[in-house]
N, C-alpha and C. Protein backbone atom coordinates (compact mmCIF):
# COMPACT_ATOMS: atom_id res chain seq x y z
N UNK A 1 48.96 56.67 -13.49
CA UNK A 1 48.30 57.46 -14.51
C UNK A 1 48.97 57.27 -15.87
N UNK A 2 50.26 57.26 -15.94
CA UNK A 2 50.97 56.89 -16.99
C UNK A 2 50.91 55.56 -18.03
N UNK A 3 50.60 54.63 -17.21
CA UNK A 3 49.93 53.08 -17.72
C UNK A 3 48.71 53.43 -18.45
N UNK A 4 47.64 54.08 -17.53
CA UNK A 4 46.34 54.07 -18.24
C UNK A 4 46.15 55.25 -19.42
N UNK A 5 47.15 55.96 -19.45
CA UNK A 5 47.24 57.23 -20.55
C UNK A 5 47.38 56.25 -21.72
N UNK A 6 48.72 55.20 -21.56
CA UNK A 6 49.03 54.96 -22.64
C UNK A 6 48.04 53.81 -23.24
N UNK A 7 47.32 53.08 -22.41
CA UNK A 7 46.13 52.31 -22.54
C UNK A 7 44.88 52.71 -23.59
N UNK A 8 44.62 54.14 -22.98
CA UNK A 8 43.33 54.88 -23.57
C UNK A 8 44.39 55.39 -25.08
N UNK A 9 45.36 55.88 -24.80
CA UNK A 9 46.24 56.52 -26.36
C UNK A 9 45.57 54.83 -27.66
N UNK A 10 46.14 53.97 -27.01
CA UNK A 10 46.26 52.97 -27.77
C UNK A 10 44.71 52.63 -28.48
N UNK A 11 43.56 52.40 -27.08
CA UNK A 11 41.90 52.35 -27.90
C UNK A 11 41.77 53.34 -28.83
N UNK A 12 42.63 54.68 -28.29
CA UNK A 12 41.40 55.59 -29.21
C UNK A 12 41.91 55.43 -30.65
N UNK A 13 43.48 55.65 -30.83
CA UNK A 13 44.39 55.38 -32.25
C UNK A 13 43.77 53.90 -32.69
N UNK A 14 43.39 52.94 -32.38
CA UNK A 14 42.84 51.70 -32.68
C UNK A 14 41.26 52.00 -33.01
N UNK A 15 40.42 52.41 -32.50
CA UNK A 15 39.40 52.68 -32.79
C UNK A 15 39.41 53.52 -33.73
N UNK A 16 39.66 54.75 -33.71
CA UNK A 16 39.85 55.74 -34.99
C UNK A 16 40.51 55.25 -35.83
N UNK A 17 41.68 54.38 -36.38
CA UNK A 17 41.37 53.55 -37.26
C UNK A 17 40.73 53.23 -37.78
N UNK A 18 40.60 52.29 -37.38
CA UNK A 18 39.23 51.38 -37.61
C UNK A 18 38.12 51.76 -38.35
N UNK A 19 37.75 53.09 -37.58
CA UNK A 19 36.28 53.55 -38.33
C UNK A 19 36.83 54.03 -39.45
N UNK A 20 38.15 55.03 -39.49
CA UNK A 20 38.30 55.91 -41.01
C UNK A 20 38.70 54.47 -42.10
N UNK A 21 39.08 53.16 -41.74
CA UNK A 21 39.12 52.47 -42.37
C UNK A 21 37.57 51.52 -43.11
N UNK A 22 37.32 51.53 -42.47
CA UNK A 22 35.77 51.10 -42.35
C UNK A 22 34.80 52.03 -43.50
N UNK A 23 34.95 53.44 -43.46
CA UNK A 23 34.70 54.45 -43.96
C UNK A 23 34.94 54.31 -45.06
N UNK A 24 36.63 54.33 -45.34
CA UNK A 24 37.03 54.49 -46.73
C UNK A 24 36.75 53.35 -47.59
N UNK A 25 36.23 51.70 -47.06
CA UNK A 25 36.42 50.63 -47.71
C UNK A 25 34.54 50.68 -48.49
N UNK A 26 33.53 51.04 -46.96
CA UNK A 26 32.59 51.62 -47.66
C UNK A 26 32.20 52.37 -48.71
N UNK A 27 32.83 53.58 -48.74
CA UNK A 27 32.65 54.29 -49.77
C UNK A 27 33.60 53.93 -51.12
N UNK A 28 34.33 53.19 -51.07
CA UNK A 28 35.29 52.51 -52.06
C UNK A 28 34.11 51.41 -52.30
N UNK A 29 33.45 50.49 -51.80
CA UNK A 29 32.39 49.68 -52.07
C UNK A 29 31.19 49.84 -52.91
N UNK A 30 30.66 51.44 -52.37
CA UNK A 30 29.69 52.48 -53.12
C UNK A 30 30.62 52.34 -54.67
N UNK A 31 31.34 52.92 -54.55
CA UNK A 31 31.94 53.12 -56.24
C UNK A 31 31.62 51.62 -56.90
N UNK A 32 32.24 51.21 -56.33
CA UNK A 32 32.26 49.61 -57.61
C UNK A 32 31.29 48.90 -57.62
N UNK A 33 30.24 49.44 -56.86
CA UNK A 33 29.10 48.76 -57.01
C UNK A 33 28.67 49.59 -57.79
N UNK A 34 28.99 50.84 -58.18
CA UNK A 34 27.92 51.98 -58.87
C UNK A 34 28.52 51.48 -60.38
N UNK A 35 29.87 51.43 -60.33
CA UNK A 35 30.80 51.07 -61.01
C UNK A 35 30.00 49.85 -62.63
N UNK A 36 29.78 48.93 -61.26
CA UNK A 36 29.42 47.55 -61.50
C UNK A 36 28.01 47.65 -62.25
N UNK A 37 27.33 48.40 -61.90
CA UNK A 37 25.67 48.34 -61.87
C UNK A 37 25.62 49.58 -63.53
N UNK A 38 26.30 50.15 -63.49
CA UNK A 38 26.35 50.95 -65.03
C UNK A 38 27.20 50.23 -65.96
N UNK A 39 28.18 49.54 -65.82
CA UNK A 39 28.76 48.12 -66.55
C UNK A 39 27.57 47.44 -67.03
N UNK A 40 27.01 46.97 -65.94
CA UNK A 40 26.01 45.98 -66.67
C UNK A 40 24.66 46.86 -67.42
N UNK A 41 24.63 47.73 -67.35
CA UNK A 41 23.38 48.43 -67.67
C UNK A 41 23.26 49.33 -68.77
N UNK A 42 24.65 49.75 -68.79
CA UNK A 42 25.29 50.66 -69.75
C UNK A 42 26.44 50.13 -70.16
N UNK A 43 26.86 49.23 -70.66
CA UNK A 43 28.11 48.58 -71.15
C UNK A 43 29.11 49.58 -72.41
N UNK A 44 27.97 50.00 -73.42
CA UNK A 44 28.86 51.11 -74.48
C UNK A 44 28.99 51.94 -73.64
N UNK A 45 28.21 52.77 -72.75
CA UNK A 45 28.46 54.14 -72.49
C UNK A 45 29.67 54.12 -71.57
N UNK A 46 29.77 52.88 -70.87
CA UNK A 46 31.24 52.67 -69.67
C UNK A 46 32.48 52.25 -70.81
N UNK A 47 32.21 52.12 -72.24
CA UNK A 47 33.49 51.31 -72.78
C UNK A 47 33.87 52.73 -73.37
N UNK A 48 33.18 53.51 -73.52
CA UNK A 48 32.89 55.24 -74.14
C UNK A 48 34.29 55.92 -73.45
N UNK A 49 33.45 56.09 -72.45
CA UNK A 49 34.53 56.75 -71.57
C UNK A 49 35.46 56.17 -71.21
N UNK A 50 35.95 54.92 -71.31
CA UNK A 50 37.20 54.16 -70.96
C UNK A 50 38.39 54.57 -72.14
N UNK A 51 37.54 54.61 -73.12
CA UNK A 51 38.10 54.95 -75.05
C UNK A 51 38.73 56.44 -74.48
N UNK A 52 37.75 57.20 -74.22
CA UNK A 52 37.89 58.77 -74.03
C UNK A 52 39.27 59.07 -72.72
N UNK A 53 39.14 57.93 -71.60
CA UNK A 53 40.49 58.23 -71.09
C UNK A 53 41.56 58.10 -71.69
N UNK A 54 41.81 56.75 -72.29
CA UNK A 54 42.71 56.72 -73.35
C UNK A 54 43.18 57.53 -74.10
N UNK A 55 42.72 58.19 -74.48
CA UNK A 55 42.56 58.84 -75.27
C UNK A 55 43.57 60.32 -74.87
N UNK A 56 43.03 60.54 -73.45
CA UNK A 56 43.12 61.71 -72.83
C UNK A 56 44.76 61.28 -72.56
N UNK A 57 45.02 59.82 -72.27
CA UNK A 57 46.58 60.02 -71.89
C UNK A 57 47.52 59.29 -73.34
N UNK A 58 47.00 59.62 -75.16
CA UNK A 58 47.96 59.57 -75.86
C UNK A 58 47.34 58.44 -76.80
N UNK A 59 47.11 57.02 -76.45
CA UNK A 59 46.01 56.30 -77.08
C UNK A 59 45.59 56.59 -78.38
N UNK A 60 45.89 56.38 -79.16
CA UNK A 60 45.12 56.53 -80.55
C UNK A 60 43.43 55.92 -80.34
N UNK A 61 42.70 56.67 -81.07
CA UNK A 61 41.05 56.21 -80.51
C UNK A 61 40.94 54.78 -81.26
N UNK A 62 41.41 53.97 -82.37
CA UNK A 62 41.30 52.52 -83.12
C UNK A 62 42.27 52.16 -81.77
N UNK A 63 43.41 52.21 -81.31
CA UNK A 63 43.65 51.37 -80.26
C UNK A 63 43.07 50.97 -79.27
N UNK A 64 42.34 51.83 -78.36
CA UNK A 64 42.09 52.10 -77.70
C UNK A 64 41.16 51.54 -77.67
N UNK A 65 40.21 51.35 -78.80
CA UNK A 65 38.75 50.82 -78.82
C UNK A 65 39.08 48.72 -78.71
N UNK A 66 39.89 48.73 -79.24
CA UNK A 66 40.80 47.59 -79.64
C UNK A 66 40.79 47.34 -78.02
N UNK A 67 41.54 47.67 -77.41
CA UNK A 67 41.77 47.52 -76.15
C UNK A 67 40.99 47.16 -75.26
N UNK A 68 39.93 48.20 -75.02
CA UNK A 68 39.00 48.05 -74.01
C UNK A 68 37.81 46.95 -74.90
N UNK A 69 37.35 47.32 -75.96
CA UNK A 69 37.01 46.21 -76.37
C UNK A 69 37.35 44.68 -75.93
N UNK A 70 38.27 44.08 -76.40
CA UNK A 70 39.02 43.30 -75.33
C UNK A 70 38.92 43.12 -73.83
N UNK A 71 39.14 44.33 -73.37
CA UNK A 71 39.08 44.10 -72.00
C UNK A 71 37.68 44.04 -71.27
N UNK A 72 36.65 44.05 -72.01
CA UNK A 72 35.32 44.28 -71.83
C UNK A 72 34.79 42.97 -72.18
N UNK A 73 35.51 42.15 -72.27
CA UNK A 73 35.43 40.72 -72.72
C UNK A 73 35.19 39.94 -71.37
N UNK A 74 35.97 40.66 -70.34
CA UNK A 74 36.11 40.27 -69.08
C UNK A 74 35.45 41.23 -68.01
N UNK A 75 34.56 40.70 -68.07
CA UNK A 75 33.61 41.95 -66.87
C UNK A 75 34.69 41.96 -65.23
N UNK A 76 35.04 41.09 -64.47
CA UNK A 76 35.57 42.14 -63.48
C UNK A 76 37.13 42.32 -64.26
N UNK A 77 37.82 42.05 -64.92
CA UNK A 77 39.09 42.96 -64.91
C UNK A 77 38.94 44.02 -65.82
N UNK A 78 37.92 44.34 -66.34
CA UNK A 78 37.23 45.49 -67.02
C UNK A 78 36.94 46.34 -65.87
N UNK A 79 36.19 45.91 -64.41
CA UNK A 79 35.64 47.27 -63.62
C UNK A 79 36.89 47.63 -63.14
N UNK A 80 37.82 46.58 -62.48
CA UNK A 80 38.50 46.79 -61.54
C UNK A 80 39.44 47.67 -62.48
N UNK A 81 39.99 47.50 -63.58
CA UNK A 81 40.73 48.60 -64.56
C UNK A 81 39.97 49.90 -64.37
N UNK A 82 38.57 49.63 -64.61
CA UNK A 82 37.99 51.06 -65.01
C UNK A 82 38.18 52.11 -63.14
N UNK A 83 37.51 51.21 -61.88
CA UNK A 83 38.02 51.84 -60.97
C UNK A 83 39.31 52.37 -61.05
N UNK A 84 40.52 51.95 -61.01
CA UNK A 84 41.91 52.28 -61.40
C UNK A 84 42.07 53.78 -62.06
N UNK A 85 41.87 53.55 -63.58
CA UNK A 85 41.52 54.34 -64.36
C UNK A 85 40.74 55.93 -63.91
N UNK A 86 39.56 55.22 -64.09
CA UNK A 86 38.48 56.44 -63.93
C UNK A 86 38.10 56.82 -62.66
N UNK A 87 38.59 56.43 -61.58
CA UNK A 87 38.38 56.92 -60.34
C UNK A 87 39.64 57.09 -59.47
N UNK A 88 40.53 56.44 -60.18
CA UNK A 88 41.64 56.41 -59.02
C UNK A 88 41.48 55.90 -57.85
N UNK A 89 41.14 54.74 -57.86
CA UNK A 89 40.92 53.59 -56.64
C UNK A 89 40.89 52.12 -57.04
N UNK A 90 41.33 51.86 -55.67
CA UNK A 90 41.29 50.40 -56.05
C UNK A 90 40.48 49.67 -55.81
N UNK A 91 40.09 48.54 -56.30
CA UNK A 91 39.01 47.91 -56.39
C UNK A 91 38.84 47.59 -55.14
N UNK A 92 37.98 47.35 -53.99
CA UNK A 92 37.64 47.15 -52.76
C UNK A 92 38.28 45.46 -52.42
N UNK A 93 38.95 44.91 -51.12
CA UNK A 93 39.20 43.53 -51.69
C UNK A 93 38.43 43.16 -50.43
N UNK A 94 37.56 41.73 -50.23
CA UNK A 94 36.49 41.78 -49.41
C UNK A 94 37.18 40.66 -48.31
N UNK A 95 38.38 40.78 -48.47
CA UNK A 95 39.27 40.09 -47.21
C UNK A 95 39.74 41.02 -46.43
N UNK A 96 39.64 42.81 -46.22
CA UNK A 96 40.17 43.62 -46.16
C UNK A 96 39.48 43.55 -44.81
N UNK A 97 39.85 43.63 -43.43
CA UNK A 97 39.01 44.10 -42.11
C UNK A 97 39.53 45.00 -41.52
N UNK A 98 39.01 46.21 -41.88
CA UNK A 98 39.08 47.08 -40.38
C UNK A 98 39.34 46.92 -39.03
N UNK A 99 38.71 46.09 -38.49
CA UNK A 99 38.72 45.65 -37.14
C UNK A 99 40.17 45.25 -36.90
N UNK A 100 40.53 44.41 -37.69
CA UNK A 100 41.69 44.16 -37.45
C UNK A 100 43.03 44.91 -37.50
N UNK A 101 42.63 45.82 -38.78
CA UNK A 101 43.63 46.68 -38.50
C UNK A 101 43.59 47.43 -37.63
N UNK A 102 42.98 47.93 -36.99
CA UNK A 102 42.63 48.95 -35.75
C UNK A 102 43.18 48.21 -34.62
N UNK A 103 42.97 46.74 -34.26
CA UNK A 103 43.60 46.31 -33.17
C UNK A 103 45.35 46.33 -33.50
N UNK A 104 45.77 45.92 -34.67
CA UNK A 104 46.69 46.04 -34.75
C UNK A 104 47.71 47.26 -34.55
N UNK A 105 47.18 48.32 -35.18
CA UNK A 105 47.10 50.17 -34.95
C UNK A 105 47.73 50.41 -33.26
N UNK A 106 46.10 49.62 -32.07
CA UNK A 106 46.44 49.17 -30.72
C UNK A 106 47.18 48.73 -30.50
N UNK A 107 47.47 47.54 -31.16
CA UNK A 107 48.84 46.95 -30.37
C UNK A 107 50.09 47.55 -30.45
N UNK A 108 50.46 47.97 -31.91
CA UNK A 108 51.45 49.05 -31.91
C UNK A 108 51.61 50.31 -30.88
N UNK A 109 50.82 50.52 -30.74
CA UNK A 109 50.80 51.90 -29.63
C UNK A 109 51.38 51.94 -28.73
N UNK A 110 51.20 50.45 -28.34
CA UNK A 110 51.45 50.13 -26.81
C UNK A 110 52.48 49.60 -26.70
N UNK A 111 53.57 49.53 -28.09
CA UNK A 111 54.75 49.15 -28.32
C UNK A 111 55.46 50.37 -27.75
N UNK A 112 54.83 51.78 -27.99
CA UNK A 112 55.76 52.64 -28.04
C UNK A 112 56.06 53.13 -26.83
């Protein structure tokens, strides 16, 4: 019984992984695509509020405009800043697998 306890410990911590990872990379995906899709659609109104964070942490508003200006030169190191920034996340990276970490999660388990 002791073998198969620690067997099932290991799927379920590997599986539950997995999904809350899966979860969070999704909804981290939702953002930068929403992210992405008002960038291109709304370009002042996303450089607006990039000015206005700045702003919020000290930024003089001519710097600031200076800045993101600039950085708006470059559409993804513009979102991936603005995720950072304005959401507090990181940009999603699409080498990232769940699956794998979850087996890995498993294999650890079964270390212990």
């Amino acid at each position: 019984m002791g073998l198969a306890n620690l067997v099932a410990d290991a799927i379920s911590m590997g599986l539950g992984d997995a999904l809350s990872e899966k979860a969070e990379y999704d909804y981290v995906k939702r953002e930068y695509d929403r992210e992405a899709w008002e960038l291109e659609n709304h370009p002042e109104g996303e450089k607006t509020e990039m000015v206005e964070l700045y702003e919020e942490n000290g930024v003089p508003k001519e710097d600031a405009e200076i800045i993101i200006n600039t950085m708006a030169k470059y559409p993804e190191l513009f979102l991936k800043h603005m995720m950072n920034l304005e959401l507090e996340m990181m940009a999603p990276d699409p080498d990232d697998n769940p699956w794998k970490k979850g087996a890995v999660v498993s294999t650890c388990s079964l270390d212990i």
